[in-house]
Protein backbone atom coordinates (compact mmCIF):
# COMPACT_ATOMS: atom_id res chain seq x y z
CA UNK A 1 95.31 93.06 163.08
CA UNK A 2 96.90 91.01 165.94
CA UNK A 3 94.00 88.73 165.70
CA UNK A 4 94.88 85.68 167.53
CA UNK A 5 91.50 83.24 167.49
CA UNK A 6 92.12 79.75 168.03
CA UNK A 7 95.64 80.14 168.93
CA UNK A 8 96.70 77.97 172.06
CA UNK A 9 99.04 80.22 174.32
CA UNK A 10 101.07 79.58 177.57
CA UNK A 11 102.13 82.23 179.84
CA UNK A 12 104.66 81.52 182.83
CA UNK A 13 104.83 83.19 185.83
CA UNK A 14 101.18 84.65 185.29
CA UNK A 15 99.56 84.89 188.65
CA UNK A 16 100.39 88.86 188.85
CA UNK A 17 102.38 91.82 187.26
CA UNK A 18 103.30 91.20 183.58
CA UNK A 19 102.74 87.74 183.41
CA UNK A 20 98.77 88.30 184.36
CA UNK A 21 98.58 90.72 181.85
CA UNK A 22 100.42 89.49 179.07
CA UNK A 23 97.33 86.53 179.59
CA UNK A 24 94.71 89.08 179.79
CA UNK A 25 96.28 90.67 176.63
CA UNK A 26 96.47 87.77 174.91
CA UNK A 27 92.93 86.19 175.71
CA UNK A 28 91.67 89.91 174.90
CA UNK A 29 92.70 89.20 171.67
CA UNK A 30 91.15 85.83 171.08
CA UNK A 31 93.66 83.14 172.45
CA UNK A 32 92.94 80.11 174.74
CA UNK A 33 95.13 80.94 177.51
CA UNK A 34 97.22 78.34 179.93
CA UNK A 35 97.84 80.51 182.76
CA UNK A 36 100.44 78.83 184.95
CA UNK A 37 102.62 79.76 188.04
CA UNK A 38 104.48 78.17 191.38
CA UNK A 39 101.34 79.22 192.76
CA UNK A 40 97.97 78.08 191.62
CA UNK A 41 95.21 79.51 193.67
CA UNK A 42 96.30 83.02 192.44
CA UNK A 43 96.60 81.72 189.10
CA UNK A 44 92.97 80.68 189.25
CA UNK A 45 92.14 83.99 189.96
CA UNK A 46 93.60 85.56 186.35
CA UNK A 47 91.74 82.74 184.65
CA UNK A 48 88.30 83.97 186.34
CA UNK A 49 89.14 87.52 185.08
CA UNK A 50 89.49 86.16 181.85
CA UNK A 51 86.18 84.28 181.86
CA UNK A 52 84.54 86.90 182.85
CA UNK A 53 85.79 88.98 179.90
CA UNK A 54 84.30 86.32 177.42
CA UNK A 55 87.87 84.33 176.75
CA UNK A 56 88.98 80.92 177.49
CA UNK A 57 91.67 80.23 179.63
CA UNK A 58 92.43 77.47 182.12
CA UNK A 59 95.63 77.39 185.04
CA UNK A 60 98.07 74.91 186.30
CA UNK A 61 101.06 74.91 188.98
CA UNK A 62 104.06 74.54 187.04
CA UNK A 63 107.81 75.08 188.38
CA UNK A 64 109.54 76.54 185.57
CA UNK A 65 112.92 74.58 186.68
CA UNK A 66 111.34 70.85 187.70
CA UNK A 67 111.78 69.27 184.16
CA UNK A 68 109.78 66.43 184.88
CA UNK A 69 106.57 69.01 185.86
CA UNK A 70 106.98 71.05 182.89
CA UNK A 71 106.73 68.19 180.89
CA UNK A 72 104.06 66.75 182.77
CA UNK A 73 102.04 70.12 182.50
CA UNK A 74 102.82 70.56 178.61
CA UNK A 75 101.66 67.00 178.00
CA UNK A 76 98.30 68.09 179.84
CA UNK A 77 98.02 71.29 177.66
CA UNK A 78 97.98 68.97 174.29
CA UNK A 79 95.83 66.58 175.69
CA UNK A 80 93.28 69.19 176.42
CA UNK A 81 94.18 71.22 173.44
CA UNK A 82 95.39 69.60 170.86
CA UNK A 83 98.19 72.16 170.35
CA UNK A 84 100.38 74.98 171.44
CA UNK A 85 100.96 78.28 169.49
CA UNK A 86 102.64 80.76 171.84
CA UNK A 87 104.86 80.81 174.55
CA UNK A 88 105.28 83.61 176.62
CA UNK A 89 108.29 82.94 179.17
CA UNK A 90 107.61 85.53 182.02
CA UNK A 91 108.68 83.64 184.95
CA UNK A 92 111.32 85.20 186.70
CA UNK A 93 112.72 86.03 190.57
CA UNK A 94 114.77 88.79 191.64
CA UNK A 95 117.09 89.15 194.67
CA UNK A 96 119.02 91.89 195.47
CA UNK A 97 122.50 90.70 197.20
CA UNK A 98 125.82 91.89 196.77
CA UNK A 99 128.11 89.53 194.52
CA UNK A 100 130.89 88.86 197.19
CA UNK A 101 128.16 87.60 199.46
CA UNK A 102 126.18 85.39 196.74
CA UNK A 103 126.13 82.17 197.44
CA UNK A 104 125.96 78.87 195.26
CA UNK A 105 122.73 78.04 196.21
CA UNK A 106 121.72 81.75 195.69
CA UNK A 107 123.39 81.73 192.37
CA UNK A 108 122.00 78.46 191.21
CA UNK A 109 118.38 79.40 191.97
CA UNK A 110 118.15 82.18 189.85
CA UNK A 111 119.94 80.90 187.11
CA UNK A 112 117.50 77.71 187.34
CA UNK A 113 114.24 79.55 187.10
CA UNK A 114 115.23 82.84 185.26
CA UNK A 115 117.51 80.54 182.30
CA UNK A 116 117.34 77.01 182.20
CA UNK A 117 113.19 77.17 183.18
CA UNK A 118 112.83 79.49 179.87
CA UNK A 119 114.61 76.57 178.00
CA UNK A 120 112.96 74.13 179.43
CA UNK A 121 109.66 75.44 178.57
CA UNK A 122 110.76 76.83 174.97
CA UNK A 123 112.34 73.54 174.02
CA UNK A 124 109.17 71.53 174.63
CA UNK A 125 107.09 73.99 173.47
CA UNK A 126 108.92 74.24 170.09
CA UNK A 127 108.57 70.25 169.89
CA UNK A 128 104.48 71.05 169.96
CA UNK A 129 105.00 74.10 167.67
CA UNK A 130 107.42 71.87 164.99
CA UNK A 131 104.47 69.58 164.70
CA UNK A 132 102.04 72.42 162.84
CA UNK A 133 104.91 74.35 161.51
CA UNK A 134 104.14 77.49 163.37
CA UNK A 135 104.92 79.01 166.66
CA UNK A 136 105.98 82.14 168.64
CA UNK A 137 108.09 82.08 171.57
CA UNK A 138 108.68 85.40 173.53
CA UNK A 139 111.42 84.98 176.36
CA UNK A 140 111.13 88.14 178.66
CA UNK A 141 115.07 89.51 179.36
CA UNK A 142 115.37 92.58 181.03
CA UNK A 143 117.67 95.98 180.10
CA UNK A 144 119.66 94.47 182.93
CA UNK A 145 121.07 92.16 180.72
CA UNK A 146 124.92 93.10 179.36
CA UNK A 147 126.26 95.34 176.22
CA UNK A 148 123.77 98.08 175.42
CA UNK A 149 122.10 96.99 178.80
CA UNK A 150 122.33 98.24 182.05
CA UNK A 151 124.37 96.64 185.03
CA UNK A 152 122.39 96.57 188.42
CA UNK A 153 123.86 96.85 191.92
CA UNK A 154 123.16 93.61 193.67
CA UNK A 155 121.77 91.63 191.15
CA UNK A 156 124.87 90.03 189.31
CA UNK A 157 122.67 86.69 188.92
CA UNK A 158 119.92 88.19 187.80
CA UNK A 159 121.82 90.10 185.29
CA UNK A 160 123.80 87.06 184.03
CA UNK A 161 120.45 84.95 183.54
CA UNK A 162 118.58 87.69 181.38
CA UNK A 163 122.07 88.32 179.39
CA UNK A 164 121.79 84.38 178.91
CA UNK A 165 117.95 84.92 177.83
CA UNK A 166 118.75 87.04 175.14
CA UNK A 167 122.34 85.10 173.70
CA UNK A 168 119.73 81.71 173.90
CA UNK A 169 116.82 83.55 172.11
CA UNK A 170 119.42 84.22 169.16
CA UNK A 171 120.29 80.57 169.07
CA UNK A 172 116.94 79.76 169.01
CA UNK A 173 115.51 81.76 166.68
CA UNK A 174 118.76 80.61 163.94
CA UNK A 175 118.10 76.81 165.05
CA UNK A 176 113.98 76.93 165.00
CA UNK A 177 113.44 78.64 162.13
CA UNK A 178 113.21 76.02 159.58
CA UNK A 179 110.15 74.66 162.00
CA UNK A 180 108.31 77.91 161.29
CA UNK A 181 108.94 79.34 164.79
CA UNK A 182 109.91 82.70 165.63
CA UNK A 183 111.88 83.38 168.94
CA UNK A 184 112.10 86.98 170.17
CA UNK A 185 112.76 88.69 173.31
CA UNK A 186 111.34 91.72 174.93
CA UNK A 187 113.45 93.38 177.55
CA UNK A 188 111.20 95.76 179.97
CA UNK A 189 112.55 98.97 181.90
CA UNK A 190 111.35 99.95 184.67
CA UNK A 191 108.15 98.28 185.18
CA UNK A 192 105.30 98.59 187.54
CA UNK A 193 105.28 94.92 189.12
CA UNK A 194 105.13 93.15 192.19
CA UNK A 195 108.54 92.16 191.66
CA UNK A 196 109.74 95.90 191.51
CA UNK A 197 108.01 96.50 194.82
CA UNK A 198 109.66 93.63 196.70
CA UNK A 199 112.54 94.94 195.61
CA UNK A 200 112.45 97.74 198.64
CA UNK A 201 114.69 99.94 196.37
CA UNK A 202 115.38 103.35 198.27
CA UNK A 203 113.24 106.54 197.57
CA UNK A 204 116.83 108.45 196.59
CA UNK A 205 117.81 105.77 194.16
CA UNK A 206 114.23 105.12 192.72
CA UNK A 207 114.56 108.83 191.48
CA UNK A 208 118.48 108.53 189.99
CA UNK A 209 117.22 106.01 187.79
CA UNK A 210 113.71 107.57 186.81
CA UNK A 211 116.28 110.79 186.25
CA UNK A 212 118.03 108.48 183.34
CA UNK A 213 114.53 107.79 181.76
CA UNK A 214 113.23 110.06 178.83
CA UNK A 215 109.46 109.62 179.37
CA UNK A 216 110.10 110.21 183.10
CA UNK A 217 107.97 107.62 184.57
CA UNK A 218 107.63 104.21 185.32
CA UNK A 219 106.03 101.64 183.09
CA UNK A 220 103.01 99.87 182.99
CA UNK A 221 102.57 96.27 182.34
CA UNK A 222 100.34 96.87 180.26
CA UNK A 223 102.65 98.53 177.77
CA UNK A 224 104.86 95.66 177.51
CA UNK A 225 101.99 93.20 177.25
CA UNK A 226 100.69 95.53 173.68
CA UNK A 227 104.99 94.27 172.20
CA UNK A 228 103.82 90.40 173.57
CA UNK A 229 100.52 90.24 171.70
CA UNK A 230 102.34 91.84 168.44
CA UNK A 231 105.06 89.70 168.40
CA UNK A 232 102.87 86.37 168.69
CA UNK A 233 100.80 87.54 165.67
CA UNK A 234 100.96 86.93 162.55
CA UNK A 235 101.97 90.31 161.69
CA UNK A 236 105.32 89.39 163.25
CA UNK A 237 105.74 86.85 160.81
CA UNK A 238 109.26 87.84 159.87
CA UNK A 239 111.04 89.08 163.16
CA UNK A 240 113.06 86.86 164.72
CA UNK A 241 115.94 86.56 166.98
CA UNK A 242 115.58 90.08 168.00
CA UNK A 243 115.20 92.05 171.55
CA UNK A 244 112.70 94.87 171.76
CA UNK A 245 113.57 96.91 174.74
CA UNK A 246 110.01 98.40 176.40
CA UNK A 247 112.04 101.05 178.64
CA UNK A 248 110.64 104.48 177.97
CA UNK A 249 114.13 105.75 176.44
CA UNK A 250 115.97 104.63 179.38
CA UNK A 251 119.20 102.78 177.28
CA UNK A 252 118.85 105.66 174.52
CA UNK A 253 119.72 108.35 177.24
């Protein structure tokens, strides 16, 4: 099961915390993996790992909101691959900053890489995918992301760009399907990432919102990497335009 051999994947965002292990996860299970980031010396280093766990898996610098690189980048995947399968769009920035002191710049710069670089990269991948009739696309939203979601103090742009991520993978999904590609989104909890760290949240409100948590813990990338590598098998074959929240109970409480 979850056997992905010969499937071309792209991961964004995948020099560290889920991004590098959605690739590892995905290599682990027989893809060739493009491992690309803003920053490519530390992507380099998740393609070594990979090597030297017997996959394939090469890296490029890629800004998720330059249209002109992601195209340029996606043309050099299919001219060294032939092909693209699976899209996994992890790239993503958080700031914390209170919305009456959010500026436009501020505003725009999440919405550009957190939104409009997922759509970038999933409508040029799905131009690649619509060529062999099959392709998965995974956008990764967040439970900060409207209705059953969870609003976040100081992070009304993020908020608004993974809400966006999850309307757009609906759209998607409805729009692609005749192409044979399958759009889904997985929304992570509280995860164990780099990101989280920066983050600086305080000790006393780290624990209110562990309190709200079933499983009482904080994830592990790894865990939400296991709901990437399902959903771009072929076992997922008929799930689409749906969100799979990886929280450990949290929006059940």
């Amino acid at each position: 099961m979850f056997e992905l051999t010969e499937k071309v994947a792209l991961v964004t965002g995948a020099k560290q915390g889920m991004g590098r292990t959605h690739a590892l996860a995905l290599a682990k299970q027989g893809a060739k993996v493009v491992v690309t980031d803003i920053n490519e010396s530390e992507c380099t280093l998740v393609v070594e790992e990979i090597k030297t766990n017997g996959g394939e898996a090469v890296c490029f610098k890629m800004d998720v909101s330059n249209f002109q690189e992601v195209n340029q980048i996606f043309d050099e995947v299919i001219k060294q691959f032939g092909r693209l399968d699976i899209l996994v769009n992890n790239a993503g920035i958080y700031v914390s900053k209170p919305a009456l002191e959010i500026t436009g710049e501020e505003w725009d710069k999440i919405i550009d890489i957190n939104l409009k670089g997922q759509f970038l990269c999933a409508q040029r991948a799905a131009k690649e995918m619509a060529k062999n009739k099959w392709g998965r696309i995974i956008n990764i939203a967040s439970v900060a992301s409207g209705q059953v979601g969870i609003g976040i103090v100081g992070g009304a742009h993020y908020t608004a760009s993974k809400g966006g991520i999850i309307g757009m993978t609906e759209t998607l999904a409805i729009e692609w399907a005749p192409f044979g590609i399958n759009v889904n989104a997985i929304g992570p909890g509280m995860i164990d990432t780099p990101m989280v760290s920066a983050a600086q949240i305080p000790e006393d409100a780290m624990k209110a919102m562990l309190a709200q948590v079933p499983l009482k813990r904080v994830g592990k990338p790894e865990e939400v990497s296991a709901m990437v590598v399902f959903l771009a098998s072929e076992e997922a074959s008929y799930i689409t335009g749906a969100t799979f929240y990886v929280d450990g109970g949290w929006l059940a409480a």
